[in-house]
C-alpha atoms as a PDB file:
ATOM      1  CA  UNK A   1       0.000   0.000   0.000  1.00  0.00           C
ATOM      2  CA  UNK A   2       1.225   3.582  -1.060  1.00  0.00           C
ATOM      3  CA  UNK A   3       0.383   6.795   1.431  1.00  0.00           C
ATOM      4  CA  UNK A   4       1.521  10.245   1.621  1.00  0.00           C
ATOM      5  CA  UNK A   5       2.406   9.650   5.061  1.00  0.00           C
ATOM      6  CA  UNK A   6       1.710  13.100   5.753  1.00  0.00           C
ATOM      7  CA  UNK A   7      -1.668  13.554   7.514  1.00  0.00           C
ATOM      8  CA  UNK A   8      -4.375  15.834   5.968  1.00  0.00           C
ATOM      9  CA  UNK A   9      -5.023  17.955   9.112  1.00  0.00           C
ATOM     10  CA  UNK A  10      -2.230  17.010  11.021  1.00  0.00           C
ATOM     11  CA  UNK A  11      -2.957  19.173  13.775  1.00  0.00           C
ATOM     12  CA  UNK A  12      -6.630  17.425  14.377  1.00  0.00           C
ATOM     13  CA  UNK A  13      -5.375  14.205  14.711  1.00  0.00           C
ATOM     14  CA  UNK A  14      -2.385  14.156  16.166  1.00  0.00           C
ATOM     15  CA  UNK A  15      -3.000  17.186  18.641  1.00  0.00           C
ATOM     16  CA  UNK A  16      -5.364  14.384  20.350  1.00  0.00           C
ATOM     17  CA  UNK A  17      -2.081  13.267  21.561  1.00  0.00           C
ATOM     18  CA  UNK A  18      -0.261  14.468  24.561  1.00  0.00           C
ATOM     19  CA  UNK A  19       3.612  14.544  25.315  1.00  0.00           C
ATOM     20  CA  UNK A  20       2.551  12.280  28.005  1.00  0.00           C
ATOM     21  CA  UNK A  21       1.045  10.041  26.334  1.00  0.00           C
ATOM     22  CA  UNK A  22       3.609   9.664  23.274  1.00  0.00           C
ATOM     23  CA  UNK A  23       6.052   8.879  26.011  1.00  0.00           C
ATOM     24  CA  UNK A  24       4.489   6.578  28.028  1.00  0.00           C
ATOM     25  CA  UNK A  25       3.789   4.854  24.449  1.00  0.00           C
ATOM     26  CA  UNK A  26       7.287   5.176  23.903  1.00  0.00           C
ATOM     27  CA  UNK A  27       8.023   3.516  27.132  1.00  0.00           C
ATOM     28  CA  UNK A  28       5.689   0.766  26.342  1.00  0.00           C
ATOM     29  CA  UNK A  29       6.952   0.361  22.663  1.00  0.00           C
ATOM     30  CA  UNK A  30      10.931   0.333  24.195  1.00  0.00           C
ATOM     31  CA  UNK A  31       9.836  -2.362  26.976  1.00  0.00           C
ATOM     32  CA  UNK A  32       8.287  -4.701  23.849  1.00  0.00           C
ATOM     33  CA  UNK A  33      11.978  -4.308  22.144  1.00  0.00           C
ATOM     34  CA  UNK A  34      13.551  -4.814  25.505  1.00  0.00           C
ATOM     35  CA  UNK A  35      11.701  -8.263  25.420  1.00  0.00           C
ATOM     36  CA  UNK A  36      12.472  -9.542  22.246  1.00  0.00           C
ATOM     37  CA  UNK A  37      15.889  -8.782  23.250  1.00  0.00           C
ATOM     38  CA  UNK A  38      15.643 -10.667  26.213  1.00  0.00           C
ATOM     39  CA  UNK A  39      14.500 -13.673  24.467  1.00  0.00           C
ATOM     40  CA  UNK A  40      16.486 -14.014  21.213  1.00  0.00           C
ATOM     41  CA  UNK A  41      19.913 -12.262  21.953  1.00  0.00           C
ATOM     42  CA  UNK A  42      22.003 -10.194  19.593  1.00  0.00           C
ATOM     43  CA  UNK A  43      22.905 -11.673  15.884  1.00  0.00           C
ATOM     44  CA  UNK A  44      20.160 -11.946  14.015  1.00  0.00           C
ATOM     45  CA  UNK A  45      19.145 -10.761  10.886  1.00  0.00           C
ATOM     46  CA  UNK A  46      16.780  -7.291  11.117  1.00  0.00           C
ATOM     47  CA  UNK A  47      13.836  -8.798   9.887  1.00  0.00           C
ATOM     48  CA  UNK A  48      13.755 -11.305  12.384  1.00  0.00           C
ATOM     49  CA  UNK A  49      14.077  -8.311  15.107  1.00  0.00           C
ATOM     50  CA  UNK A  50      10.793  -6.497  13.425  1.00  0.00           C
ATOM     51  CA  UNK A  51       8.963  -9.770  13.141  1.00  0.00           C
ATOM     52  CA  UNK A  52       9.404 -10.559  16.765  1.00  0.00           C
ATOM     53  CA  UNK A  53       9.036  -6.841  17.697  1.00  0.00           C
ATOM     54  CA  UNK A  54       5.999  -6.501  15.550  1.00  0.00           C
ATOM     55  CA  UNK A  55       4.575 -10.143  17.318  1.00  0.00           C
ATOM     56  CA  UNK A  56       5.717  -8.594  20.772  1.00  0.00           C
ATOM     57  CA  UNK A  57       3.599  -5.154  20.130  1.00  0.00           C
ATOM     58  CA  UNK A  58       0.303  -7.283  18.972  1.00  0.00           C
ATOM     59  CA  UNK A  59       0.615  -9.453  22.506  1.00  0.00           C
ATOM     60  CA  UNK A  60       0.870  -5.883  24.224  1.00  0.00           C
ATOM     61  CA  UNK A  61      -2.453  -4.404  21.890  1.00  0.00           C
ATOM     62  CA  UNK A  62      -0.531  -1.727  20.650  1.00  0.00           C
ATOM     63  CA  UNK A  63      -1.574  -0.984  17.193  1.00  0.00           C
ATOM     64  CA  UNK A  64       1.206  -0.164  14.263  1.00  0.00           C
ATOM     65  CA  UNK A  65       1.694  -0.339  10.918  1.00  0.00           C
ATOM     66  CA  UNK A  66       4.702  -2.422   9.311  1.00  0.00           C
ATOM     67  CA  UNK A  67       7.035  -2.342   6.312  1.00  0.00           C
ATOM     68  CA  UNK A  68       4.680   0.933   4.172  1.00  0.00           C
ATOM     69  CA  UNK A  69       5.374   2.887   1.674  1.00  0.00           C
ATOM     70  CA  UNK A  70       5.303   6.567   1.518  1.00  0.00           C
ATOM     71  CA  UNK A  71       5.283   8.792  -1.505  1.00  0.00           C
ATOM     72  CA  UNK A  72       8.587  11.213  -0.984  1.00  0.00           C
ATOM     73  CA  UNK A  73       7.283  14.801  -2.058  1.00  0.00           C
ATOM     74  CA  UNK A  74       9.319  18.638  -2.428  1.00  0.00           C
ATOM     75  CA  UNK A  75       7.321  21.448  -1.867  1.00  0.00           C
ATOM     76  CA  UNK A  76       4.215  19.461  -2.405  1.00  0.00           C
ATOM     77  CA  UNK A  77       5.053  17.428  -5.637  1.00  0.00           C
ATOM     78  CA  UNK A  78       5.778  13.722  -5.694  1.00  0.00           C
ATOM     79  CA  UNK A  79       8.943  12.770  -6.765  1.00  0.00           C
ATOM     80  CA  UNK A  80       7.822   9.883  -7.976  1.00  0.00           C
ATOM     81  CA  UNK A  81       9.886   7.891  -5.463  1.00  0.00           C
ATOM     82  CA  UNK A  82       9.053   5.495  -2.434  1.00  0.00           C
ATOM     83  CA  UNK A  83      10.470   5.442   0.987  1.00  0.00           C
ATOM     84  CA  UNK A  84       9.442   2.437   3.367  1.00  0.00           C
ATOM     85  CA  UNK A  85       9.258   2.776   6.920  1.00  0.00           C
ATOM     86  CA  UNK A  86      10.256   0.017   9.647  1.00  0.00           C
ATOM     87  CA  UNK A  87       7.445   0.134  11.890  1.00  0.00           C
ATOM     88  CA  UNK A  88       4.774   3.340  12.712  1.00  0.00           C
ATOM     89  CA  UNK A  89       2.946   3.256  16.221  1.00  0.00           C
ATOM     90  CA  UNK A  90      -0.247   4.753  16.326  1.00  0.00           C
ATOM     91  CA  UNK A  91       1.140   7.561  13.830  1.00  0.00           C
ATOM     92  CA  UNK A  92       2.602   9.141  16.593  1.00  0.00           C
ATOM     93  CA  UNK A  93       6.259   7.040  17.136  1.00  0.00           C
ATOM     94  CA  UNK A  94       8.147   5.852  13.964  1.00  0.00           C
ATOM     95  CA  UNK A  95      10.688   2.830  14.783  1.00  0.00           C
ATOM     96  CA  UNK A  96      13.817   2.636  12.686  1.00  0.00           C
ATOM     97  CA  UNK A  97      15.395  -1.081  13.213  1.00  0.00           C
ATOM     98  CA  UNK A  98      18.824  -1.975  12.952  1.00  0.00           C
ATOM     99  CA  UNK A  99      21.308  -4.703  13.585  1.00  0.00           C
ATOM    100  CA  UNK A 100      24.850  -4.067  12.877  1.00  0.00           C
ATOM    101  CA  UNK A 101      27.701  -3.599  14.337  1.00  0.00           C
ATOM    102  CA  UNK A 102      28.366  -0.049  13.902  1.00  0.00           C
ATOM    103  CA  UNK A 103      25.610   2.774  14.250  1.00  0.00           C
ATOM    104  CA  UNK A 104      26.411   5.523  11.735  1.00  0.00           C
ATOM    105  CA  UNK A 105      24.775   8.648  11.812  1.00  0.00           C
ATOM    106  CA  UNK A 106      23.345   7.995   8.386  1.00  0.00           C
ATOM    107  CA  UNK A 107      20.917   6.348  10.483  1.00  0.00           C
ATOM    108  CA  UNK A 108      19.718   8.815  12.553  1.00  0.00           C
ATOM    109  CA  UNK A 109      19.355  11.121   9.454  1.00  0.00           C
ATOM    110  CA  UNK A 110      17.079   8.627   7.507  1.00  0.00           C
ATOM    111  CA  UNK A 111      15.090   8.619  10.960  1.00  0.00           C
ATOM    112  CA  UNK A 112      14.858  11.802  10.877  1.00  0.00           C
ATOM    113  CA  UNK A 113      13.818  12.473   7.604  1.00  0.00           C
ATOM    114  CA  UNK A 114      11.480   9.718   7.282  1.00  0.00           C
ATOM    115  CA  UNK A 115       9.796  11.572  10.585  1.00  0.00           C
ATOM    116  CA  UNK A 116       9.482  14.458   8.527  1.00  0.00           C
ATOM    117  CA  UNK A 117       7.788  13.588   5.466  1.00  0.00           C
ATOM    118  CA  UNK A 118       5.303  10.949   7.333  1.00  0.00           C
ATOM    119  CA  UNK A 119       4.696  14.066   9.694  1.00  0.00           C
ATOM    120  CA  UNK A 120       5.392  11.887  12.765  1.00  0.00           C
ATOM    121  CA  UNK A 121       6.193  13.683  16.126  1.00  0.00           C
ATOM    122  CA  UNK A 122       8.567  10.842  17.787  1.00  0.00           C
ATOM    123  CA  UNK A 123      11.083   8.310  16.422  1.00  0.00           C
ATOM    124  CA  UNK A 124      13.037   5.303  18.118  1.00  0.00           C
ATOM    125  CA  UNK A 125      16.570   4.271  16.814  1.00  0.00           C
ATOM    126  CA  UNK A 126      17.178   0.600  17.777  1.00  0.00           C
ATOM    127  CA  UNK A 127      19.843  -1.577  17.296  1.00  0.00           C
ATOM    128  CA  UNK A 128      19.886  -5.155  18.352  1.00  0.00           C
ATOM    129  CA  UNK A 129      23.035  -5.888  18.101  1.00  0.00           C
ATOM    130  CA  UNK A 130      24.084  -5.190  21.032  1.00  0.00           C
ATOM    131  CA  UNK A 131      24.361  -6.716  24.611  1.00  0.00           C
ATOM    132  CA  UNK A 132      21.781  -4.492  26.659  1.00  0.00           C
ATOM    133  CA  UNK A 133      19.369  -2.457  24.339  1.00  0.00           C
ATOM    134  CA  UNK A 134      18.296  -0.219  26.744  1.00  0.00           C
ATOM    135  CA  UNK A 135      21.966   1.242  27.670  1.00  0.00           C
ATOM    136  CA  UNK A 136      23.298   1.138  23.830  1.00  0.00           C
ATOM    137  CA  UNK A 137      20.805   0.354  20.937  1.00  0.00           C
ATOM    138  CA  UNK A 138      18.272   2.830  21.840  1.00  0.00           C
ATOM    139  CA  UNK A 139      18.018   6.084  20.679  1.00  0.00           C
ATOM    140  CA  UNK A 140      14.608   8.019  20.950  1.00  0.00           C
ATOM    141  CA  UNK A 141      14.023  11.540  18.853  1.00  0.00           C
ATOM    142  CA  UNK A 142      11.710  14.327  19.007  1.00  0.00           C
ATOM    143  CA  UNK A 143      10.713  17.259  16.217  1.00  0.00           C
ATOM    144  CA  UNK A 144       9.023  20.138  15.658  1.00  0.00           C
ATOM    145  CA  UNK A 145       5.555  18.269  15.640  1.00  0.00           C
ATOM    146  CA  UNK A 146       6.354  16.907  19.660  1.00  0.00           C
ATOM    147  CA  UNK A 147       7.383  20.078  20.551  1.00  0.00           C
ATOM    148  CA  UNK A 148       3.888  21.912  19.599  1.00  0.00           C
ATOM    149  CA  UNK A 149       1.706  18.764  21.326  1.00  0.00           C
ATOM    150  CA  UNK A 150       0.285  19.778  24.737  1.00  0.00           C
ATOM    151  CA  UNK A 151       2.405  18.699  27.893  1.00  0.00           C
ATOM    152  CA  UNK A 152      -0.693  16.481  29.534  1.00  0.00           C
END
């Protein structure tokens, strides 16, 4: 399935949302990758990190999106190209997965950007290859959207 990504009314829908309540999702969404962690180790292929991340966040009921396109526009043309997300939760928190060795900051950029066009107000950077997620393979960021949500 193709989408903009970008919501029509952005401010409608998302403004729903709270700070609070993006983090405490966050929080939930980490402790699900925390989990699969947990159970399968570092060394795996990505895939098998977003299946059994994916698996994790449907035993917790928390409702996502996996492996969509987007339509990548400039100044409100299509380019005519596709970018593909990792995971989206409840259009609020995009999740970038990764296992490698090495984090470059290429990463973080693609994050970022993909935040931007989908016009998502939170993003998680995880890598599970690592030995404790929490401490090195997770890296959580915020844009302009977060920043105008209401605090509660």
């Amino acid at each position: 399935m193709i989408s903009n990504c970008s919501f029509n009314n952005f401010e409608q829908k998302v403004m729903r949302y709270s700070k609070k309540y993006i983090n405490a999702l966050t929080y939930k969404v980490i402790g699900c990758a925390i989990e699969v962690h947990r159970q399968l180790g570092p060394g795996l292929l990505e895939i098998m990190y977003e299946r059994a991340l994916c698996h994790e966040m449907q035993i917790q009921q928390i409702p996502f999106e996996r492996q969509k396109k987007i339509e990548l526009k400039y100044k409100g043309v299509s380019l005519n190209a596709l970018l593909q997300f990792d995971v989206l939760v409840e259009g609020v928190v995009l999740i970038e997965l990764k296992a490698v060795t090495q984090m470059h900051p290429i990463f973080e950029a693609q994050l970022i950007t993909y935040m931007q066009q989908c016009a998502v107000p939170k993003g998680i950077l995880l890598n599970f290859h690592v030995v404790n997620l929490y401490k090195e393979g997770t890296k959580t960021f915020v844009n302009k959207h977060y920043q105008n949500l209401p605090d509660e």
